[in-house]
Structure formats: C-alpha cells, structure tokens
C-alpha atoms as a PDB file:
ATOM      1  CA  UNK A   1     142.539  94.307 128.507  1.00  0.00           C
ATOM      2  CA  UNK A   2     142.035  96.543 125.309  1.00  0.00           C
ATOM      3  CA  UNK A   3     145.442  98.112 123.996  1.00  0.00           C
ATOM      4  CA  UNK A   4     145.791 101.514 122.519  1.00  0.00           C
ATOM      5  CA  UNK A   5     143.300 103.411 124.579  1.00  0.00           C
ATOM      6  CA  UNK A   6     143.320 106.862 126.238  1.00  0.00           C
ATOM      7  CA  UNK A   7     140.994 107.297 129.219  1.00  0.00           C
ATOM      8  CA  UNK A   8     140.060 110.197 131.105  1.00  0.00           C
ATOM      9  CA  UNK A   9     138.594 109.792 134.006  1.00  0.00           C
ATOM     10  CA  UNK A  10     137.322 111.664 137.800  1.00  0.00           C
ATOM     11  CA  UNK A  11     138.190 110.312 141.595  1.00  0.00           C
ATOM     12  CA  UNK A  12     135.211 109.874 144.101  1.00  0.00           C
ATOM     13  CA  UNK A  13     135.068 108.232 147.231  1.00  0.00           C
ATOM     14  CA  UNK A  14     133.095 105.808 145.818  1.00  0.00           C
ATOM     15  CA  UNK A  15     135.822 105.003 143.141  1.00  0.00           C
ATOM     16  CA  UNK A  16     136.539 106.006 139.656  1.00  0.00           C
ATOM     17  CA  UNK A  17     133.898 107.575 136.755  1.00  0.00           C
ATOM     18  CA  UNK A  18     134.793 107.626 133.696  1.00  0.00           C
ATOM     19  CA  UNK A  19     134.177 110.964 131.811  1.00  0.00           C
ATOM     20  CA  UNK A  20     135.265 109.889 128.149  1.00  0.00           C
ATOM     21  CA  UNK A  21     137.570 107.461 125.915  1.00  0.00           C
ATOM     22  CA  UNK A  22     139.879 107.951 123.433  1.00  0.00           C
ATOM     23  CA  UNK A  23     141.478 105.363 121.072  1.00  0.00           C
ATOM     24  CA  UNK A  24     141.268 103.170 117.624  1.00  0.00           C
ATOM     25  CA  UNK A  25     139.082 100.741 118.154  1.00  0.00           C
ATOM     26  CA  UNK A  26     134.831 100.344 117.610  1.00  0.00           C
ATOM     27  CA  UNK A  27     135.507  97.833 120.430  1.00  0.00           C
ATOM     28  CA  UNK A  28     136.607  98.713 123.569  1.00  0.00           C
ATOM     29  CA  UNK A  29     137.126  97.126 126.857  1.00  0.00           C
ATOM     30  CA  UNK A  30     137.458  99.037 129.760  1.00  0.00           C
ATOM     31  CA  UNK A  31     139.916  98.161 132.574  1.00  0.00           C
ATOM     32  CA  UNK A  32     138.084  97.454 136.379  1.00  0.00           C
ATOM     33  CA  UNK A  33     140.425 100.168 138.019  1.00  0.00           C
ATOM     34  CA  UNK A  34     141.532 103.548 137.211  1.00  0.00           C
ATOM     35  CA  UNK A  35     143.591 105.805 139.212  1.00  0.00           C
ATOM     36  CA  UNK A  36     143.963 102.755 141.841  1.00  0.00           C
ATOM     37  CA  UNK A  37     139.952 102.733 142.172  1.00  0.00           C
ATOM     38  CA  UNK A  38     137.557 100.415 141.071  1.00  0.00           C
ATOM     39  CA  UNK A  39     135.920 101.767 137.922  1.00  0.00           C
ATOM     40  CA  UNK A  40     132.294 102.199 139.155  1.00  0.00           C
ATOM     41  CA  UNK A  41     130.626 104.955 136.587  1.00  0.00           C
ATOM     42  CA  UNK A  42     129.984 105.566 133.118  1.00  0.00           C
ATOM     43  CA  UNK A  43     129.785 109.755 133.307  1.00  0.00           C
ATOM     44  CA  UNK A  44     127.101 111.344 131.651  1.00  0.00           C
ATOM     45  CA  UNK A  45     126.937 111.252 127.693  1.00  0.00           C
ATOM     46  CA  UNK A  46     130.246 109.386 128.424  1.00  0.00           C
ATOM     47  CA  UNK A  47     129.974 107.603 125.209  1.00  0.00           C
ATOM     48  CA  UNK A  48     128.055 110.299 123.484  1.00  0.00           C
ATOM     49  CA  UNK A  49     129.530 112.811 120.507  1.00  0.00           C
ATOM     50  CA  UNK A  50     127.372 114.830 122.361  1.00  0.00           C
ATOM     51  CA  UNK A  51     130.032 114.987 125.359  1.00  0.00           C
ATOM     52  CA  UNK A  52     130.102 119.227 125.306  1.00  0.00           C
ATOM     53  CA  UNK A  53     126.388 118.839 127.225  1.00  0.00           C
ATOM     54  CA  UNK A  54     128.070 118.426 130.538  1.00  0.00           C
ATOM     55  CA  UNK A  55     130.916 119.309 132.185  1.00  0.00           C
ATOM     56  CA  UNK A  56     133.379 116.852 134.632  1.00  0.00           C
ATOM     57  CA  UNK A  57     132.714 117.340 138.644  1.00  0.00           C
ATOM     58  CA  UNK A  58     135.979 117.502 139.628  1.00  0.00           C
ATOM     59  CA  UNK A  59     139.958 117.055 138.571  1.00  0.00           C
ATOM     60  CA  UNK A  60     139.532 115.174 134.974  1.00  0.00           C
ATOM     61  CA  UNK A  61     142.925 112.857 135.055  1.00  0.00           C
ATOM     62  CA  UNK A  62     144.055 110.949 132.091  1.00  0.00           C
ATOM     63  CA  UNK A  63     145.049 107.230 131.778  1.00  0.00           C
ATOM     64  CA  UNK A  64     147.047 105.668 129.430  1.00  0.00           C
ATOM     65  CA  UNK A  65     146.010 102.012 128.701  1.00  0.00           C
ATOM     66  CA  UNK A  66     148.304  99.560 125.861  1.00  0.00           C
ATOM     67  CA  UNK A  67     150.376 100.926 123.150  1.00  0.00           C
ATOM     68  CA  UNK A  68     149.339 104.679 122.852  1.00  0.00           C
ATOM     69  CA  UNK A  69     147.237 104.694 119.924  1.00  0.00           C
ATOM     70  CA  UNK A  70     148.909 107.042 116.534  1.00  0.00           C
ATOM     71  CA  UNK A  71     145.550 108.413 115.809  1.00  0.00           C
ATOM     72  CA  UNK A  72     143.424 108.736 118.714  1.00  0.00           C
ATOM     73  CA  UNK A  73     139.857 109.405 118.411  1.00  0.00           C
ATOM     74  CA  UNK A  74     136.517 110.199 120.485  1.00  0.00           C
ATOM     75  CA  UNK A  75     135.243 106.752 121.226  1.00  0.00           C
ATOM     76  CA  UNK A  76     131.636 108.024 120.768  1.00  0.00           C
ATOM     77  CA  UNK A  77     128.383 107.924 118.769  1.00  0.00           C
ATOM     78  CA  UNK A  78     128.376 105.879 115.148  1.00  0.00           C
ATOM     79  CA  UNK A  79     131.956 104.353 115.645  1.00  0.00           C
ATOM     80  CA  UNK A  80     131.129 102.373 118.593  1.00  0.00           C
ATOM     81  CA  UNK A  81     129.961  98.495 117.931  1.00  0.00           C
ATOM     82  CA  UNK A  82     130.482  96.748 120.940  1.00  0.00           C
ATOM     83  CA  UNK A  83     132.227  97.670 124.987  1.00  0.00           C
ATOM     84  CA  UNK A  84     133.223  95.495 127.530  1.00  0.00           C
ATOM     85  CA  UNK A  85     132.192  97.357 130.642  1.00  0.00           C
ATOM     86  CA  UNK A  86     134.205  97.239 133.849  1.00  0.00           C
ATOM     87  CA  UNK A  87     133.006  94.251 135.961  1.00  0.00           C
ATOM     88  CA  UNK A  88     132.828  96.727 139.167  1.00  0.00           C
ATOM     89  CA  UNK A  89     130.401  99.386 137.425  1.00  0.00           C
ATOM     90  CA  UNK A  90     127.725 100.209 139.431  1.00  0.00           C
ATOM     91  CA  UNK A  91     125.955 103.469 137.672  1.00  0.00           C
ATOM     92  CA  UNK A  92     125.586 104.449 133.817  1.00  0.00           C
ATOM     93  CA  UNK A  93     125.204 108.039 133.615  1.00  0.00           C
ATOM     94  CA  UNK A  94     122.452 110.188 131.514  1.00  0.00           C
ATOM     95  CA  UNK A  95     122.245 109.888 128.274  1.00  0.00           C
ATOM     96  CA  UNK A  96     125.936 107.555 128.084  1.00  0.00           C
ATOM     97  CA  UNK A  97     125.383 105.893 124.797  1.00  0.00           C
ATOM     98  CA  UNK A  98     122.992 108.611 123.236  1.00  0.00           C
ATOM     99  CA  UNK A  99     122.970 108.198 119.488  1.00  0.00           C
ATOM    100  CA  UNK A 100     125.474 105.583 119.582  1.00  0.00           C
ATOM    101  CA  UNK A 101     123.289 104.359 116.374  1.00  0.00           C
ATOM    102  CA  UNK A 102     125.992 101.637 115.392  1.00  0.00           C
ATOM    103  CA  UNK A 103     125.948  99.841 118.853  1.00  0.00           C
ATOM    104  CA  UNK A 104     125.206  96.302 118.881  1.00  0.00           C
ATOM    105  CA  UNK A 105     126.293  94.653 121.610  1.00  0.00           C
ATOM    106  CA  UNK A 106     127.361  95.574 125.446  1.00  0.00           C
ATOM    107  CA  UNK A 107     129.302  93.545 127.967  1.00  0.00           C
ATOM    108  CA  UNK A 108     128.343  93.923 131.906  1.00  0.00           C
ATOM    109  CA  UNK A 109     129.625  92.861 135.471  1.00  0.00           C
ATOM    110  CA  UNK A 110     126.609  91.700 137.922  1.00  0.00           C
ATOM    111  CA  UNK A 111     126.973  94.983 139.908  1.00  0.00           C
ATOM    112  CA  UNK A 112     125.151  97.504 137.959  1.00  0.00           C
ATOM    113  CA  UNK A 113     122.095  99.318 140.073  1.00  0.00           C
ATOM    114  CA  UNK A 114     121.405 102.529 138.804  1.00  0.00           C
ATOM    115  CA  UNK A 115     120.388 103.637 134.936  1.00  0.00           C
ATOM    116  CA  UNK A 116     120.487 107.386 133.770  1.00  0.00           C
ATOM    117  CA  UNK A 117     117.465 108.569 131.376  1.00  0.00           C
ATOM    118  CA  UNK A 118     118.122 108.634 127.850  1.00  0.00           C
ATOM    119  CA  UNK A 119     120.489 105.771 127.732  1.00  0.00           C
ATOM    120  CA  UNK A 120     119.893 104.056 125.052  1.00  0.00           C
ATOM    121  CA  UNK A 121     118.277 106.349 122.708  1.00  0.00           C
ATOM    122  CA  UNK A 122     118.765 105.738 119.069  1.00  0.00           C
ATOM    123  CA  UNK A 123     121.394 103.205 119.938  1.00  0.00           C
ATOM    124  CA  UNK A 124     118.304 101.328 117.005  1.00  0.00           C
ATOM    125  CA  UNK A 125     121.043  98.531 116.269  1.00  0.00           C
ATOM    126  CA  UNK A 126     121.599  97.245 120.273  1.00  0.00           C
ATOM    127  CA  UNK A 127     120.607  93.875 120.250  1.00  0.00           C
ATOM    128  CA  UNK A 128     122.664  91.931 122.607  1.00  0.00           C
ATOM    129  CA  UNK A 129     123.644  92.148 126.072  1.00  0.00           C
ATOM    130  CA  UNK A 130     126.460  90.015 127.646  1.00  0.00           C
ATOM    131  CA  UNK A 131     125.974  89.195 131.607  1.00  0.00           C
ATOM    132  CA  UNK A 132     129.507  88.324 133.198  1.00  0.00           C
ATOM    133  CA  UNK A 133     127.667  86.110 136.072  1.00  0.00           C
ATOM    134  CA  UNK A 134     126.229  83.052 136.677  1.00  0.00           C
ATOM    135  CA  UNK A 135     122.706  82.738 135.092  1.00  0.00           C
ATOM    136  CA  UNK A 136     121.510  82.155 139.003  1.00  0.00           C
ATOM    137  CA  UNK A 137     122.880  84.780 140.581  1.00  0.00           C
ATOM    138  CA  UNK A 138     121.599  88.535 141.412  1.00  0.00           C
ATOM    139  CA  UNK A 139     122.339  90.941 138.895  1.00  0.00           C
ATOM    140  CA  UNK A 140     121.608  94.422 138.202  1.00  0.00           C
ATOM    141  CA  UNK A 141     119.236  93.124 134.933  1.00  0.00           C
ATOM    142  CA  UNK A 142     115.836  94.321 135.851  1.00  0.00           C
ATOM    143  CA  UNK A 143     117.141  98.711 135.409  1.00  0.00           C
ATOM    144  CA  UNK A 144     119.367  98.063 132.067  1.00  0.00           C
ATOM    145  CA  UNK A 145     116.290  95.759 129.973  1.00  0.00           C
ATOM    146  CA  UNK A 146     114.358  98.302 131.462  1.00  0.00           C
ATOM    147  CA  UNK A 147     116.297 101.193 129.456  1.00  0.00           C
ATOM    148  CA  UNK A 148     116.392  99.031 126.660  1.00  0.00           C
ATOM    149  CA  UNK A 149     112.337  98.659 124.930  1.00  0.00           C
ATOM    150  CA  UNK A 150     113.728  96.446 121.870  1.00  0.00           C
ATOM    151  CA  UNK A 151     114.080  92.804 120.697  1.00  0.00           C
ATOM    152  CA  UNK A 152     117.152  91.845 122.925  1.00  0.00           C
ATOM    153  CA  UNK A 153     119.083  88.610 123.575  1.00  0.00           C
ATOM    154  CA  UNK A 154     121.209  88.191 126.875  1.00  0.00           C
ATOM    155  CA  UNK A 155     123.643  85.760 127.023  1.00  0.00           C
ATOM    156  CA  UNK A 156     125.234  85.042 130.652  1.00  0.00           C
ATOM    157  CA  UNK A 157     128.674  83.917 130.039  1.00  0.00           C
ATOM    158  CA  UNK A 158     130.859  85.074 133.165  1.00  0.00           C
ATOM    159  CA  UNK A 159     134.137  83.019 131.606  1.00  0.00           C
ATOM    160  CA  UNK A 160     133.034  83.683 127.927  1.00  0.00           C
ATOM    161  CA  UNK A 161     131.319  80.305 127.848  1.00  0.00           C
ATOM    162  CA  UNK A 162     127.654  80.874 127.211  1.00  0.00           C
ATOM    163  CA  UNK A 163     125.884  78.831 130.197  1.00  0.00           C
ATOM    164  CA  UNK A 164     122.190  80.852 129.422  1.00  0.00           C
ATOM    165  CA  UNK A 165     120.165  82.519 127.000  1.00  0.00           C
ATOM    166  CA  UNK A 166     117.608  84.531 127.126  1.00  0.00           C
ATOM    167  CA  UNK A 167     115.370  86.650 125.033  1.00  0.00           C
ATOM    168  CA  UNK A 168     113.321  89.773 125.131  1.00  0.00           C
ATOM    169  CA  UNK A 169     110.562  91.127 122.733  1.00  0.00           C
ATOM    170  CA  UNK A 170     110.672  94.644 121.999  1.00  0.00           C
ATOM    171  CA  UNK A 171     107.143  96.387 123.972  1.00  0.00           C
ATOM    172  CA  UNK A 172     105.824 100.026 123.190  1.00  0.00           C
ATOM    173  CA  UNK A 173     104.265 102.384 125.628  1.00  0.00           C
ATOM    174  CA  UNK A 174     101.719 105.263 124.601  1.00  0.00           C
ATOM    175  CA  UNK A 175      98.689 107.624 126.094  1.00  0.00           C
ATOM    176  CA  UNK A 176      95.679 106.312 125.009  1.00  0.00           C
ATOM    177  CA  UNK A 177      92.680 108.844 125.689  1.00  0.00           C
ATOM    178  CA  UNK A 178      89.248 107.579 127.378  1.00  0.00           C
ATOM    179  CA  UNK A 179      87.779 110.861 125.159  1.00  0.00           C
ATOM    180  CA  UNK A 180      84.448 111.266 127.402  1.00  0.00           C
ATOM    181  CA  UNK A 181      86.609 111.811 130.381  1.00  0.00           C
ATOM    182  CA  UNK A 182      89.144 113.514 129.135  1.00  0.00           C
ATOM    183  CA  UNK A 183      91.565 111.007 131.010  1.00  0.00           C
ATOM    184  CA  UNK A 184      94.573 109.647 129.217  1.00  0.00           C
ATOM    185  CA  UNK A 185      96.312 106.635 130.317  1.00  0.00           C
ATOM    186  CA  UNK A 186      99.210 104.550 129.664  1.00  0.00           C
ATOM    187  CA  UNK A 187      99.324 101.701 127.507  1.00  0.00           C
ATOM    188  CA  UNK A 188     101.920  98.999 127.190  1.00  0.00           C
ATOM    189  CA  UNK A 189     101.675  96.723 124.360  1.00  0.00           C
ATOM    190  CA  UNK A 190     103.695  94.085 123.431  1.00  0.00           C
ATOM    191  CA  UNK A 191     104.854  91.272 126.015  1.00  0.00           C
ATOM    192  CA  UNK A 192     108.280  92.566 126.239  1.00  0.00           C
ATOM    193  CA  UNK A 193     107.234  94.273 129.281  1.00  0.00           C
ATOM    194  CA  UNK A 194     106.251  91.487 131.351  1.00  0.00           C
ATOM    195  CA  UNK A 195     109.117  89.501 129.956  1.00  0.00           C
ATOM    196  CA  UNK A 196     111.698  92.015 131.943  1.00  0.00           C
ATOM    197  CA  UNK A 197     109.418  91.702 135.149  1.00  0.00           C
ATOM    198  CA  UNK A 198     110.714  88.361 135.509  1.00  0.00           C
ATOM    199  CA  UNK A 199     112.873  88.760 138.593  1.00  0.00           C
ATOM    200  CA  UNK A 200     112.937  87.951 141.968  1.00  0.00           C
ATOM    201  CA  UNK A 201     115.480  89.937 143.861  1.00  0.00           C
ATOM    202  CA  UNK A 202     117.625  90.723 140.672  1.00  0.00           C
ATOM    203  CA  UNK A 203     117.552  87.381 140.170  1.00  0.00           C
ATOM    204  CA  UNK A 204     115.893  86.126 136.787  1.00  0.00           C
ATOM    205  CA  UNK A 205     112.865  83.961 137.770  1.00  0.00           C
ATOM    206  CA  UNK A 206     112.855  81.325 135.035  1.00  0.00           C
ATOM    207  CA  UNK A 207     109.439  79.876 136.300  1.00  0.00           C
ATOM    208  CA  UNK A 208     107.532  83.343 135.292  1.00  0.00           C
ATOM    209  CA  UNK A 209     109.797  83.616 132.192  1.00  0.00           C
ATOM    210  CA  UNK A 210     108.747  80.356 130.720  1.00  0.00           C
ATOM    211  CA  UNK A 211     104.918  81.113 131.914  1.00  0.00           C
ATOM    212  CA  UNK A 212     104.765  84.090 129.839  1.00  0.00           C
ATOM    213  CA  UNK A 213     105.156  81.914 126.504  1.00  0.00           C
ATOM    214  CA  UNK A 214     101.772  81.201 126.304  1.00  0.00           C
ATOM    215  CA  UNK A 215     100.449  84.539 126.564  1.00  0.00           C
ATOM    216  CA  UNK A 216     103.136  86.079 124.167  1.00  0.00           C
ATOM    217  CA  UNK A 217     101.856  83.273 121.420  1.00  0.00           C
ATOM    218  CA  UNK A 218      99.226  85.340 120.264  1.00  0.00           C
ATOM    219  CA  UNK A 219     100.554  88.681 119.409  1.00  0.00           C
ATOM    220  CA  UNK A 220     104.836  88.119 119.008  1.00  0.00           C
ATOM    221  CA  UNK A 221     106.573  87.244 115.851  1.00  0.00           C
ATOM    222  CA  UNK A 222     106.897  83.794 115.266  1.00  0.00           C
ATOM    223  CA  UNK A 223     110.460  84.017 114.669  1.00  0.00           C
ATOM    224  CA  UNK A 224     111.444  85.864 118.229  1.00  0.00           C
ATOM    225  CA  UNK A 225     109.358  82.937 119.340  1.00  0.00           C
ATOM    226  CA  UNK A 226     111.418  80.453 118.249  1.00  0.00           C
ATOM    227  CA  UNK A 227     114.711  81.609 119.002  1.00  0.00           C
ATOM    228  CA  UNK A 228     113.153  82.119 122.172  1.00  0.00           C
ATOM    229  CA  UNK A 229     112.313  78.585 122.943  1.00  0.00           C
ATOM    230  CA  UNK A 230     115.470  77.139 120.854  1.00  0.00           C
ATOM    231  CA  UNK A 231     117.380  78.959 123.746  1.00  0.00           C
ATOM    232  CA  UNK A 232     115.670  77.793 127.040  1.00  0.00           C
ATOM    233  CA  UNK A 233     116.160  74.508 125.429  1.00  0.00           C
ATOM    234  CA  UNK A 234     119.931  74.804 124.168  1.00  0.00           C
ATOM    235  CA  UNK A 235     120.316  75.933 127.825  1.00  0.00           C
ATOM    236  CA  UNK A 236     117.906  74.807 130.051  1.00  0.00           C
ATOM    237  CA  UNK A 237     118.351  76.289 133.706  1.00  0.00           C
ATOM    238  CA  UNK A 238     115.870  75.604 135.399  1.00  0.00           C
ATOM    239  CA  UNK A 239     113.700  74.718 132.543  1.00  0.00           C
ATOM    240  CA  UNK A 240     110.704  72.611 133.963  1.00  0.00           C
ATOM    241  CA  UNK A 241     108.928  69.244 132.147  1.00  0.00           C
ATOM    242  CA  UNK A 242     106.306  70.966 131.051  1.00  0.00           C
ATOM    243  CA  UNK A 243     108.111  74.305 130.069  1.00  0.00           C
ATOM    244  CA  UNK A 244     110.140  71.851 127.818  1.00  0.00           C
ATOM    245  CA  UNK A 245     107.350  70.526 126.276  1.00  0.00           C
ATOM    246  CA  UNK A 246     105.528  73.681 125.000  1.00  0.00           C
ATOM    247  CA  UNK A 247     108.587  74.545 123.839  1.00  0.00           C
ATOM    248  CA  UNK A 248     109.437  71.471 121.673  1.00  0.00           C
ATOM    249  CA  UNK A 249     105.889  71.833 120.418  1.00  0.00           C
ATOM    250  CA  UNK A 250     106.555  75.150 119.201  1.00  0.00           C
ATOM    251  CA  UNK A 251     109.865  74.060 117.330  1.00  0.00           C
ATOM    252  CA  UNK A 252     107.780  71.003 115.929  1.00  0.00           C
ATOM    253  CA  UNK A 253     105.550  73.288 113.919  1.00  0.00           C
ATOM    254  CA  UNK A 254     108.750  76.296 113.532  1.00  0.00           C
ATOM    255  CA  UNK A 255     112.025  74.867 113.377  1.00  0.00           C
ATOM    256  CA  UNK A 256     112.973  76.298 109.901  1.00  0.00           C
ATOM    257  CA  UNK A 257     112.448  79.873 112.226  1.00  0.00           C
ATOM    258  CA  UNK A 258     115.162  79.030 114.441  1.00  0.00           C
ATOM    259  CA  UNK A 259     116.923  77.302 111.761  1.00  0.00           C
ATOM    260  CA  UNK A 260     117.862  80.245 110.206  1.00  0.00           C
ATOM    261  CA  UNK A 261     119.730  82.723 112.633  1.00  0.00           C
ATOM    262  CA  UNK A 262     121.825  79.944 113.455  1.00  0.00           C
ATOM    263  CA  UNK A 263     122.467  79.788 109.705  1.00  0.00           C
ATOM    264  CA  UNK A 264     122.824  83.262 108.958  1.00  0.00           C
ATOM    265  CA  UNK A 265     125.745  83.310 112.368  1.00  0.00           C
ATOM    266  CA  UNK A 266     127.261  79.935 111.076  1.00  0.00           C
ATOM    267  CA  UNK A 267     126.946  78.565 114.930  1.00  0.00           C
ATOM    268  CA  UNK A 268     126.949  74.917 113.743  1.00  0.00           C
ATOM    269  CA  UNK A 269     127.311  73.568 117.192  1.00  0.00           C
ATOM    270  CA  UNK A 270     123.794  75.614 117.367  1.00  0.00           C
ATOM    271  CA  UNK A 271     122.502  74.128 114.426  1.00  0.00           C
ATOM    272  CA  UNK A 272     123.547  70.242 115.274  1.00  0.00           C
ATOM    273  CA  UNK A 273     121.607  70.767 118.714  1.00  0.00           C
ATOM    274  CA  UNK A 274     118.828  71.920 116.686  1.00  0.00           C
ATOM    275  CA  UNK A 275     118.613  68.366 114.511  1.00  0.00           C
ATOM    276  CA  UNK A 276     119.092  66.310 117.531  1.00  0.00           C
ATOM    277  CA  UNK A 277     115.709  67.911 119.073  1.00  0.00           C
ATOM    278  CA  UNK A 278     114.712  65.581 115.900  1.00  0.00           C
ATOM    279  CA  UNK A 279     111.475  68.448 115.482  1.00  0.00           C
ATOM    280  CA  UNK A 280     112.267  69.288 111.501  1.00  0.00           C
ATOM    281  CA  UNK A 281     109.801  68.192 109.561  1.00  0.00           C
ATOM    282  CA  UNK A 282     110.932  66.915 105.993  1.00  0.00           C
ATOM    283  CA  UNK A 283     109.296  70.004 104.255  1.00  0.00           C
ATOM    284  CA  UNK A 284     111.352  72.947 106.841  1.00  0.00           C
ATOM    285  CA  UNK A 285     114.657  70.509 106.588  1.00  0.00           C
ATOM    286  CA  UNK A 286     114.839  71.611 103.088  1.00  0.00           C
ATOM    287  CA  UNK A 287     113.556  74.885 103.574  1.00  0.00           C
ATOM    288  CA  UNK A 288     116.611  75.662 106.031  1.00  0.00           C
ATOM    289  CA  UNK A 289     119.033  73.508 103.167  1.00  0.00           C
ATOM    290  CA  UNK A 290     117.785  75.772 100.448  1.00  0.00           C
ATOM    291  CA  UNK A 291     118.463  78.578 103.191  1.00  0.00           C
ATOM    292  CA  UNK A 292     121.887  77.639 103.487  1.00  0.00           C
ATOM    293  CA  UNK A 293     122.993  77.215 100.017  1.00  0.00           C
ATOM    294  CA  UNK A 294     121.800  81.113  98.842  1.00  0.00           C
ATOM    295  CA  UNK A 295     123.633  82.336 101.935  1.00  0.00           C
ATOM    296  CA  UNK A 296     126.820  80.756 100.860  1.00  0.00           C
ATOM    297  CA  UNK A 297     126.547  78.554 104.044  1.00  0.00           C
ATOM    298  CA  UNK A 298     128.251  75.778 102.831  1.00  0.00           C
ATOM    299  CA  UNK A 299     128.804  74.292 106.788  1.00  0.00           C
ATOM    300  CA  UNK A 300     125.641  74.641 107.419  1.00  0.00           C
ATOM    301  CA  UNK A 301     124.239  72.934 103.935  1.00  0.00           C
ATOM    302  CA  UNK A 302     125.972  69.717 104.580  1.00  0.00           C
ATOM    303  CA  UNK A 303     125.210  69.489 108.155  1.00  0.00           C
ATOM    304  CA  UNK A 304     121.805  69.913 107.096  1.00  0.00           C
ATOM    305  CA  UNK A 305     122.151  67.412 103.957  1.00  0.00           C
ATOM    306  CA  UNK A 306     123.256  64.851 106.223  1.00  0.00           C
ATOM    307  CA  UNK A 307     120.826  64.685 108.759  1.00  0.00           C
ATOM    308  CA  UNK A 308     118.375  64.653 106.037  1.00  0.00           C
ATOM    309  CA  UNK A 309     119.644  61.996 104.840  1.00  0.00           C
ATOM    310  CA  UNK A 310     119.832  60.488 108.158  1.00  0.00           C
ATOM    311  CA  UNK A 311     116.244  61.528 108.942  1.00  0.00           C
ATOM    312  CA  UNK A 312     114.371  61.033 106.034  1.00  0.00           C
ATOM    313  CA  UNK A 313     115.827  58.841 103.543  1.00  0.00           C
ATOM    314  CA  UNK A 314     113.769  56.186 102.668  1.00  0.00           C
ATOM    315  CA  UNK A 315     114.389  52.555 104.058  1.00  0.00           C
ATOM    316  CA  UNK A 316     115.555  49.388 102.253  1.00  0.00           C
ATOM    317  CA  UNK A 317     112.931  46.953 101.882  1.00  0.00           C
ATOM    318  CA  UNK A 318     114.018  43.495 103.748  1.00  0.00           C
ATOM    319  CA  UNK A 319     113.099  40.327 102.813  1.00  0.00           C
ATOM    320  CA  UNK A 320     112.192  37.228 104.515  1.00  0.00           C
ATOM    321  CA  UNK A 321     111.868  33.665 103.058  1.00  0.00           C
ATOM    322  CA  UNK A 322     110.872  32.063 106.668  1.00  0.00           C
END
C-alpha cells in the first residue's frame, strides 16, 4: 500500500467513491477499502486539476493512509505517471483523468463495468494498462480500451508476474459526407477498433485477436506489428499452430522491429526469447547490435554479440583423409 497519502473520500451503499487524493508521489496506489467499504468509484474529474467542475454528493470524509506526507499536494493533471487502482473498483467517473497529459500507465482489478465520458482525454502519453487477473478470466476490458483510441499494450499480471500481453493499435473515427445526399456517416479507420471487439463475455477471445493480423497487415505500422506478434509468442495463451506461424513469419522478415523496444526497456530476458525464435537474419542482428551500442545498451550489445557469434560465425572446415 502507498505511504504518505491523504484521501478524501464519500460513503454509498454500494461502498466507497473516491472524490480526490492528496500526497507526494506521481505514483499512487490506492487502498481496496475506505471508511470500512470496498473502494468501488473513481468520482468525477477525481484525478483532474479540474476538480472545482463538480461538487461531492454527500459527507466528503478524509483518510489518512502511511506517514502523513510534509508537503501534500493535489494528485491531479501533469504530476500523475502511473496509479494502482483499487482491485474492487467498479465505476470511473466523468472526465477522472482529464488532462492528466503525463499519464502513462494504469493498474486495474477485473471488476470494472462502467466508463464516464471524457476519461481519457489528453491523457496523449497513456500507453499501458495493467490487468490484475488471469489472462482467461472476465474482465471489465471491453468499456476502458474502449475510452482509450491509442496504441496501447495490456499486460495481465494479477501477482505482478506478466502471464499475457496484448496489444492495441490506435483507430480514428470521423463524419464522412455522401455530398449528393447530404448524409454524413461515421467512419472508423484503423484496425484498433476491431482489435478491442475481441471479447466474448468480457473475456478476451484470442481466436478473433490473432485473426485480425492479417487484415491489420496492410494498413498498421510495421513496428506495432511486431511487438504485437513478439507478444502472443513470448506468451502464448491460447495461441493456435497456425496463429504461431504467421506470426514467426512476420518476425522472420521484422525482428530488428521488435528488437528494439526490448532494447530501448533493457528487458534482456525479452531480448534472449527473441534470439531463441532463431528469426534474425544476419543483416537485422547487426542492425539491433549497432542499436544497442548508440543507446548505451551495453546488456543488450553483448547478448546480441554473442548470439551472433553463435548464429552466424562461420564454420571450421574439417578434414578427412579416409
């Protein structure tokens, strides 16, 4: 549980909502319970500077969480970088995170159903969601990627052990006209979209997820692509024969593209699972190498060195007088 923090908070029959937090840190994590109730709602603009827009229903009480913090401060808009959300939340109010434009990664339980408008805007730096389930279990997924139209990675590591990884182009919507008619109608572009219809029941239907690869080939960035595919394959639940194979194919002919996040985030256990695939060819080996060495990677540069080495170095002749 996060020290130093200063919560205030309303009682429902339902169970707790929190109305704002006060404290120290860009990275909170917020207790399950307050005021002996589960913690079940993230108020409106909650997590907003713009907190003045709305006012509390009911008896705002205050709790004290850790070592009272010296300088206490609105936990709100560009100082936030990551929260741990309580693993009973159910609802995240209006607007919650609005303009939280330093945001970059969120933490949920499985139990979320209900998404305000406005929750995410301008929050341009949110890139990661953390699921604290079981990648097979129903969640409350399909409303929060819906909130969420960016390139997103969710994790689903219920113990902090990463056990699936998923990712999610960005997708755009806008009113295209049909000008004789005077009809305009909506247009989604982008296969984001039908990346985060991939559920069945709130539970993530890895068959249609690994279907829509083929159609996003021709209009996603290569190097979503192949983080994409690296991941299903790190992780493979559920992960089919022939899902696996247009996958590998992909990384045959893009490795140095999934190479270098893994790079860039020194995750070398990442980057070792990535050689074993054996899909480098001699040419994007170096490539990632060269990578490594102007990042001041030196891990990564020698793990890389050495399975060239291992990979491609040329073979002594042998000899036989027989």
């Amino acid at each position: 549980m996060e020290s130093g923090l200063i919560l205030e908070y309303t009682l429902h029959p339902d169970g707790a909502h929190l109305v704002r937090a006060l404290g120290e840190t860009p990275c909170p994590a917020l207790p399950d319970t307050l005021g002996g109730l589960p913690l079940v709602q993230i108020g409106d603009y909650a997590f907003s500077a713009s907190q003045h827009k709305v006012l509390p229903k009911g008896e705002v009480h205050t709790a004290q969480i850790g070592t009272p913090p010296p300088a206490a401060q609105p936990l709100c808009g560009n100082f936030l970088q990551t929260v741990r959300l309580p693993q009973p939340l159910q609802v995240l109010g209006n607007a919650a995170f609005y303009n939280c434009r330093k945001l970059e990664q969120l933490s949920f339980g499985p139990q979320v159903r209900s998404v305000g408008s406005d929750l995410f805007t301008n929050c341009h730096q949110l890139t990661r969601f953390v699921m604290r389930s079981a990648p097979e279990a129903p969640t409350g997924l399909p409303p929060l990627l819906g909130a969420l139209q960016t390139d997103l990675r969710l994790t689903f590591a219920p113990n902090g052990t990463v056990l699936a990884a998923l990712r999610y182009p960005e997708y755009w919507e806008e009113l295209e006209e049909n000008a004789p008619a005077h009809i305009f109608n909506r247009g989604i572009h982008g296969q984001g979209y039908r990346y985060r219809q991939c559920f069945t029941r709130g539970v993530v239907d890895y068959t249609a997820y690994d279907r829509t690869f083929e159609v996003a080939l021709a209009e996603e960035d290569p190097t979503m692509l192949a983080e994409l595919a690296f991941d299903r394959l790190r992780w493979p639940v559920a992960l089919t024969e022939e899902a696996r194979g247009q996958y590998m194919a992909y990384l045959a002919e893009h490795a140095f593209l999934a190479a270098g996040q893994l790079i860039r985030e020194e995750d070398d256990e990442g980057l070792r699972f990535l050689c074993s695939l054996a899909v480098f060819t001699a040419q994007d080996l170096n490539q990632a190498r060269q990578l490594a060495q102007r990042l001041e990677k030196p891990r990564a540069a020698a793990l890389l060195l050495a399975h060239q080495r291992a990979a491609f170095a040329p073979k002594k002749k042998s000899y036989s007088f027989d």
